[in-house]
Protein backbone atom coordinates (compact mmCIF):
# COMPACT_ATOMS: atom_id res chain seq x y z
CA UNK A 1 -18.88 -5.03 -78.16
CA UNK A 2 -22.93 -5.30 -79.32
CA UNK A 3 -22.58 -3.09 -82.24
CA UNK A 4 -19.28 -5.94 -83.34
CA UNK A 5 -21.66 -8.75 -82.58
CA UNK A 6 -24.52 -6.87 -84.71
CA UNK A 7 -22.31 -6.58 -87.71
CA UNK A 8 -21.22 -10.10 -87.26
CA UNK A 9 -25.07 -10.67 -87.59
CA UNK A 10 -25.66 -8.89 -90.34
CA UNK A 11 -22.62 -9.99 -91.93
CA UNK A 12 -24.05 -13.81 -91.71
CA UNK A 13 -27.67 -12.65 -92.34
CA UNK A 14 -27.28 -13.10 -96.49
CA UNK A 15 -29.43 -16.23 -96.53
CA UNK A 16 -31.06 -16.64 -93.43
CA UNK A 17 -32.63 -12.83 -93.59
CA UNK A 18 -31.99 -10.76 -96.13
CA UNK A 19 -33.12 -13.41 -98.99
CA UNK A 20 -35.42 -15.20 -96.88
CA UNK A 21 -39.50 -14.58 -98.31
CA UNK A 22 -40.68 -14.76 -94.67
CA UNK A 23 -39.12 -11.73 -93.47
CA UNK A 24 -40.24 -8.54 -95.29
CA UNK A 25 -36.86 -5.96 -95.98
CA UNK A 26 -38.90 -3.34 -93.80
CA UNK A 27 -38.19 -5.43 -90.88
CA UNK A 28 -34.62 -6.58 -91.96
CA UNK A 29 -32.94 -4.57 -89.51
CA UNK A 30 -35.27 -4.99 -86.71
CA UNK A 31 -34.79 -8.82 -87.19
CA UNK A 32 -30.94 -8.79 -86.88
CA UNK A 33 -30.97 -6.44 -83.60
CA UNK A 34 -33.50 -9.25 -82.31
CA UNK A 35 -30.81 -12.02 -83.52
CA UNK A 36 -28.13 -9.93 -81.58
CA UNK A 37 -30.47 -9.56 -78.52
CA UNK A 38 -31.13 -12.73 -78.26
CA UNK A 39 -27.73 -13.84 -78.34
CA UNK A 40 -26.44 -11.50 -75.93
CA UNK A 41 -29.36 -12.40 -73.91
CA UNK A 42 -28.84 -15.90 -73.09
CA UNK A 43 -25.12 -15.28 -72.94
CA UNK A 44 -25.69 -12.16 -70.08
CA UNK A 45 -28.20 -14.87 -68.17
CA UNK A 46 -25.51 -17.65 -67.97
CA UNK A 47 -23.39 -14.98 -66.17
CA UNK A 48 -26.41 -13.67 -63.79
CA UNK A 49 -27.19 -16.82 -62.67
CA UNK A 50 -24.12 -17.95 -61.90
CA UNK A 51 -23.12 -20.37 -64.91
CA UNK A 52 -20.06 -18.52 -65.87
CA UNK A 53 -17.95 -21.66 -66.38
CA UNK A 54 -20.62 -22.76 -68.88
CA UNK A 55 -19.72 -19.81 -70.60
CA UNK A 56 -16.39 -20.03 -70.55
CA UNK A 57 -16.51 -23.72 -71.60
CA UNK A 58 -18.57 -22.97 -74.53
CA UNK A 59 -15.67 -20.18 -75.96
CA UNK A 60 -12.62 -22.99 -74.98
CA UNK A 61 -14.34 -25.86 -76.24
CA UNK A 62 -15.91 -24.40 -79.95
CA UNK A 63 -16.15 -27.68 -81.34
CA UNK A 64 -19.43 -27.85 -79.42
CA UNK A 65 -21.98 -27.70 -81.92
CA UNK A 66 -25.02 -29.19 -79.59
CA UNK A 67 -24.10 -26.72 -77.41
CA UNK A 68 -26.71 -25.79 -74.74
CA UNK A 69 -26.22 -22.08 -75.45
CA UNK A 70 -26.42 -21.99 -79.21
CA UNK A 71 -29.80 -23.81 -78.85
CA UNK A 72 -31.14 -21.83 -76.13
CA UNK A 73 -29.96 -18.35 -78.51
CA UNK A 74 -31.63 -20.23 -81.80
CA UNK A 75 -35.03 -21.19 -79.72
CA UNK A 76 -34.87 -17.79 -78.23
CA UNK A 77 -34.65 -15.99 -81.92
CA UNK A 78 -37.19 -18.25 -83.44
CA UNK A 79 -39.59 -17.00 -80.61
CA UNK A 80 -39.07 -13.73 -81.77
CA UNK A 81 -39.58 -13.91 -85.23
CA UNK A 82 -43.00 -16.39 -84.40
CA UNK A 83 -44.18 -13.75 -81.93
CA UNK A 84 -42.93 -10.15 -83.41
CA UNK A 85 -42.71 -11.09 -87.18
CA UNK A 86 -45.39 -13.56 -87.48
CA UNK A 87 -43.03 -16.26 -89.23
CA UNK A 88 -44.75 -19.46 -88.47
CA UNK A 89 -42.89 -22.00 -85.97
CA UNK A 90 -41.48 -24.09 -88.31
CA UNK A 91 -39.90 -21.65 -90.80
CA UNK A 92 -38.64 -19.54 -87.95
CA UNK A 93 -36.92 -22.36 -86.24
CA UNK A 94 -35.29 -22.95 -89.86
CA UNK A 95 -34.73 -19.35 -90.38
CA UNK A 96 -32.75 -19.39 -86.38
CA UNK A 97 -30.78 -21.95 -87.29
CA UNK A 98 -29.63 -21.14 -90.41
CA UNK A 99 -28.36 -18.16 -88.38
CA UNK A 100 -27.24 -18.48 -84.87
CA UNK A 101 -25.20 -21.13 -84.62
CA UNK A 102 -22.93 -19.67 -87.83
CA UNK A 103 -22.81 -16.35 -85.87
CA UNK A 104 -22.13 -17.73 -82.75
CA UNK A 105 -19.15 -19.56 -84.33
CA UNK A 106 -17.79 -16.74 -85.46
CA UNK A 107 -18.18 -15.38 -82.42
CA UNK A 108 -15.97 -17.86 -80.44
CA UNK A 109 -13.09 -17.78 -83.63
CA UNK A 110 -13.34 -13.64 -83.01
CA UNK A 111 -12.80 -13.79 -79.16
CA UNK A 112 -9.48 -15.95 -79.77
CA UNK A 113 -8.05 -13.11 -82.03
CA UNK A 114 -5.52 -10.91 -81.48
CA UNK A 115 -7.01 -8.48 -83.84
CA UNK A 116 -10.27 -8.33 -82.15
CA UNK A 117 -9.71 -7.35 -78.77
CA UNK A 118 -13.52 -6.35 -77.84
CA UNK A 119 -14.47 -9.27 -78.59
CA UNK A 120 -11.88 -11.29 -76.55
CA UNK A 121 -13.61 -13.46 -74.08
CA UNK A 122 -12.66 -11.29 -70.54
CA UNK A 123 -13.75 -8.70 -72.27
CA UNK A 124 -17.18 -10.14 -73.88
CA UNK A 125 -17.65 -10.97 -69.85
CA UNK A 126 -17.15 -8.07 -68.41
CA UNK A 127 -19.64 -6.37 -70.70
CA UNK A 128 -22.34 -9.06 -70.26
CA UNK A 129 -21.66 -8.61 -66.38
CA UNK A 130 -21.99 -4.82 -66.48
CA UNK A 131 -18.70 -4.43 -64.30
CA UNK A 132 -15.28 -2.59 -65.38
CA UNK A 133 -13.87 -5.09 -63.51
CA UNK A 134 -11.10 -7.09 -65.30
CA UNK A 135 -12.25 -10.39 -65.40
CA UNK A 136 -9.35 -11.71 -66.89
CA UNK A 137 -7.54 -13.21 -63.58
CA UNK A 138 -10.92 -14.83 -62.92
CA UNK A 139 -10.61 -16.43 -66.48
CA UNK A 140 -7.17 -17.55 -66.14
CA UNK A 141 -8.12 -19.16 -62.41
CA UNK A 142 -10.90 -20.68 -64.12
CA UNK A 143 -8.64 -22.29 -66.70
CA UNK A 144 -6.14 -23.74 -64.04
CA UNK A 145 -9.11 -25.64 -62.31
């Protein structure tokens, strides 16, 4: 499931990354894992501390650009490139947006697929929660309420 999310980073990373002056190619790499990270992150606290529906919300509901998540995984990536890579606040805030909220996106479109079935939404869960557990009866509970 991280290594799908990576390559859906990388796969969006064109613009915000890869041609972006800011962010030398040696660190290319580096700077997508920490785009990943940070998106898995703030997604894995939601679940710890018990905000699960806020989760679950956010995959149902994708039309939610303001979304609380997306701007806690952008603010969370810009810190990293400000703190690790040195891109100034500004331009990393820029460079965050320009990338997150695409990726997460995808990520929600992905999760509704039949195709993609690591990336389906019980399954997303149950790897952010650490458990084999099939959280998929929890889900469809969730969705009755």
């Amino acid at each position: 499931m991280f290594e799908k999310l990576f390559i859906l980073v990388k796969n969006n990373a064109g613009r915000a990354i890869i041609d972006n002056p800011a962010i030398p190619e040696k660190y290319h790499e580096a700077v997508i894992n920490d785009a990943s990270s940070s998106i898995i992150e703030v997604l894995k606290s939601q679940v710890e501390t018990g905000r699960l529906k806020d989760v679950v919300k956010y995959f149902q509901f994708s039309g939610i650009y303001n979304n609380p998540l997306i701007t806690s995984a952008t603010n969370k990536f810009a810190n990293k490139l400000n703190n690790f890579y040195g891109v100034e606040p500004k331009a990393a805030l820029t460079t965050a947006n320009a990338l997150i909220p695409p990726v997460m996106q995808e990520l929600i479109r992905q999760s509704k697929s039949e195709q993609n079935k690591e990336l389906a939404l019980g399954s997303l869960l149950s790897k952010l929660n650490g458990s084999n557990i099939n959280i998929n009866t929890l889900l469809n509970q969730m969705a009755l309420a």
